[in-house]
Protein backbone atom coordinates (compact mmCIF):
# COMPACT_ATOMS: atom_id res chain seq x y z
CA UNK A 1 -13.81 7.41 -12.17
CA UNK A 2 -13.62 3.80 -13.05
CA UNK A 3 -12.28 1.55 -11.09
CA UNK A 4 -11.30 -2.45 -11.53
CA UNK A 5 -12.61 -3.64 -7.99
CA UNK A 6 -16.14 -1.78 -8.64
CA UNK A 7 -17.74 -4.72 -10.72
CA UNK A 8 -17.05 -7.21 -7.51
CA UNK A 9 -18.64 -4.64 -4.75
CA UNK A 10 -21.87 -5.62 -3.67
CA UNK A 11 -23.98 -3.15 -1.28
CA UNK A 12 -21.53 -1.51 1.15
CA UNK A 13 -18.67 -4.25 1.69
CA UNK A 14 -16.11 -3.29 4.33
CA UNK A 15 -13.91 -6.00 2.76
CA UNK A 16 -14.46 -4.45 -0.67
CA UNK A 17 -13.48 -1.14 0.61
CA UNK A 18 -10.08 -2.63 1.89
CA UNK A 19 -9.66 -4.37 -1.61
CA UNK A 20 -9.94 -1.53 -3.90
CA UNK A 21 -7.45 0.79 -1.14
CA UNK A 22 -5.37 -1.64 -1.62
CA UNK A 23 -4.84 -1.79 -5.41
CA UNK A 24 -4.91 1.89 -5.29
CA UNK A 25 -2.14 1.45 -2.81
CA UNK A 26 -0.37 -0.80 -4.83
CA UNK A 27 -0.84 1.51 -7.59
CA UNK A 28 0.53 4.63 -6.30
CA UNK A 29 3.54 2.51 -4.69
CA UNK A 30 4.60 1.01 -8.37
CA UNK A 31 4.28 4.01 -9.89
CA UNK A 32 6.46 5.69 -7.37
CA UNK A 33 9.41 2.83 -7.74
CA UNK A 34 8.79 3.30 -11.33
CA UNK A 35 9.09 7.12 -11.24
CA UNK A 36 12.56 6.17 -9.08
CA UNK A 37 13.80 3.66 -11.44
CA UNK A 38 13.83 5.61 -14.29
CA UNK A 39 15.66 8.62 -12.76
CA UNK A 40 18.28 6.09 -11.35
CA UNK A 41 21.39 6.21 -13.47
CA UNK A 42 23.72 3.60 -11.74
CA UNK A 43 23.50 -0.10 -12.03
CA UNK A 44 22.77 -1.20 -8.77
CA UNK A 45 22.38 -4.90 -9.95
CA UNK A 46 18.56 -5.27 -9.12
CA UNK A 47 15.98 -6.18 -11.40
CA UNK A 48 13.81 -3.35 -12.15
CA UNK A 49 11.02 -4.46 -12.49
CA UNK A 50 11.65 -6.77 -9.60
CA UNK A 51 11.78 -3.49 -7.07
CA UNK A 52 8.67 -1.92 -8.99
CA UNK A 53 6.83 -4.90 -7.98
CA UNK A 54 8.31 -5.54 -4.59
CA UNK A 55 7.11 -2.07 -3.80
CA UNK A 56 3.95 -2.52 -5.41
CA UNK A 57 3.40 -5.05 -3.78
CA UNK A 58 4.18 -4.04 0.00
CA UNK A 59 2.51 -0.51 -0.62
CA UNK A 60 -0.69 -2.14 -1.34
CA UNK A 61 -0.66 -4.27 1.45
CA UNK A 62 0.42 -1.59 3.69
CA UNK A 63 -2.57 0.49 2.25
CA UNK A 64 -4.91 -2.49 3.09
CA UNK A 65 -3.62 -2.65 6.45
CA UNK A 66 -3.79 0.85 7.00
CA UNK A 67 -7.89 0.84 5.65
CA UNK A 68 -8.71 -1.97 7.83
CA UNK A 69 -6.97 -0.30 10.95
CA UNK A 70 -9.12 2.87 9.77
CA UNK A 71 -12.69 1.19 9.20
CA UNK A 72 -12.45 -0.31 12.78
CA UNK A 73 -11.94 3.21 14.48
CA UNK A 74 -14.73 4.58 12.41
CA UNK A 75 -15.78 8.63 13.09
CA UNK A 76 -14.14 8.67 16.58
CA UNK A 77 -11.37 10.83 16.19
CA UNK A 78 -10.31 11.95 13.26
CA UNK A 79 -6.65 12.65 14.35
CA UNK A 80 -6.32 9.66 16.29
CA UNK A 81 -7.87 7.91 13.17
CA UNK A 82 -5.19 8.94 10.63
CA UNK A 83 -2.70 8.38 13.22
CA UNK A 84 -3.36 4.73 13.79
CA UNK A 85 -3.92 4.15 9.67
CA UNK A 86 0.20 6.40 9.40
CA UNK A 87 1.56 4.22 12.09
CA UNK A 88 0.30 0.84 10.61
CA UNK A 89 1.05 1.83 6.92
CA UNK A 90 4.52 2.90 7.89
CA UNK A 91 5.37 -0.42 10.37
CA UNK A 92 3.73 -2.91 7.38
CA UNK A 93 6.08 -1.11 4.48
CA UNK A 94 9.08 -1.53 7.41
CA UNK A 95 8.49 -5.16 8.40
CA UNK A 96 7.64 -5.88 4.25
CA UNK A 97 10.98 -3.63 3.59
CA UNK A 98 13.18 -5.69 5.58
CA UNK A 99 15.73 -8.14 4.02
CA UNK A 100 16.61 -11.31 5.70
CA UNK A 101 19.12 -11.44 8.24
CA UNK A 102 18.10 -7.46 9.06
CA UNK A 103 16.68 -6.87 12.34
């Protein structure tokens, strides 16, 4: 499968890795908000394509987060592994989530 972020890696890049989970991340999360977006039927007042990007946006960085947490535990434990890459995905789409003046 082709990929974007192929042409840049060179050798066996951690940081590459993290790059190209990330725009898959980013990926899946637009195309998610999208998928939302079109089934919504009420005018909530928000831009669209503002959310679609917002969450496009935070999912990929939450992905990249969630890579680099993984690469550093390497083959130890697989649970704990996946674990460690949930709980950081899920607190980096909560803090990136959050509007201001929510706590």
């Amino acid at each position: 499968m082709y990929h974007p972020i192929e042409q840049y890696e060179q050798g066996n890049c951690s940081t590459c890795s993290i790059i190209k989970d990330a725009s898959l991340g980013a990926m899946v999360g637009a195309t998610a908000a999208a998928a939302v977006q079109l089934k919504n039927d009420k005018k909530t007042g928000e831009n669209p394509l503002g959310v679609i990007l917002k969450t496009g946006v935070a999912s990929g960085l939450a992905t990249a987060a969630a890579s680099a947490v993984g690469s550093t535990m390497g083959q130890k434990n697989t649970l704990a592994t996946l674990a460690a890459m949930f709980a950081t995905g899920t607190a980096m789409m909560y803090l990136l989530g959050s509007e201001k003046g929510d706590v």
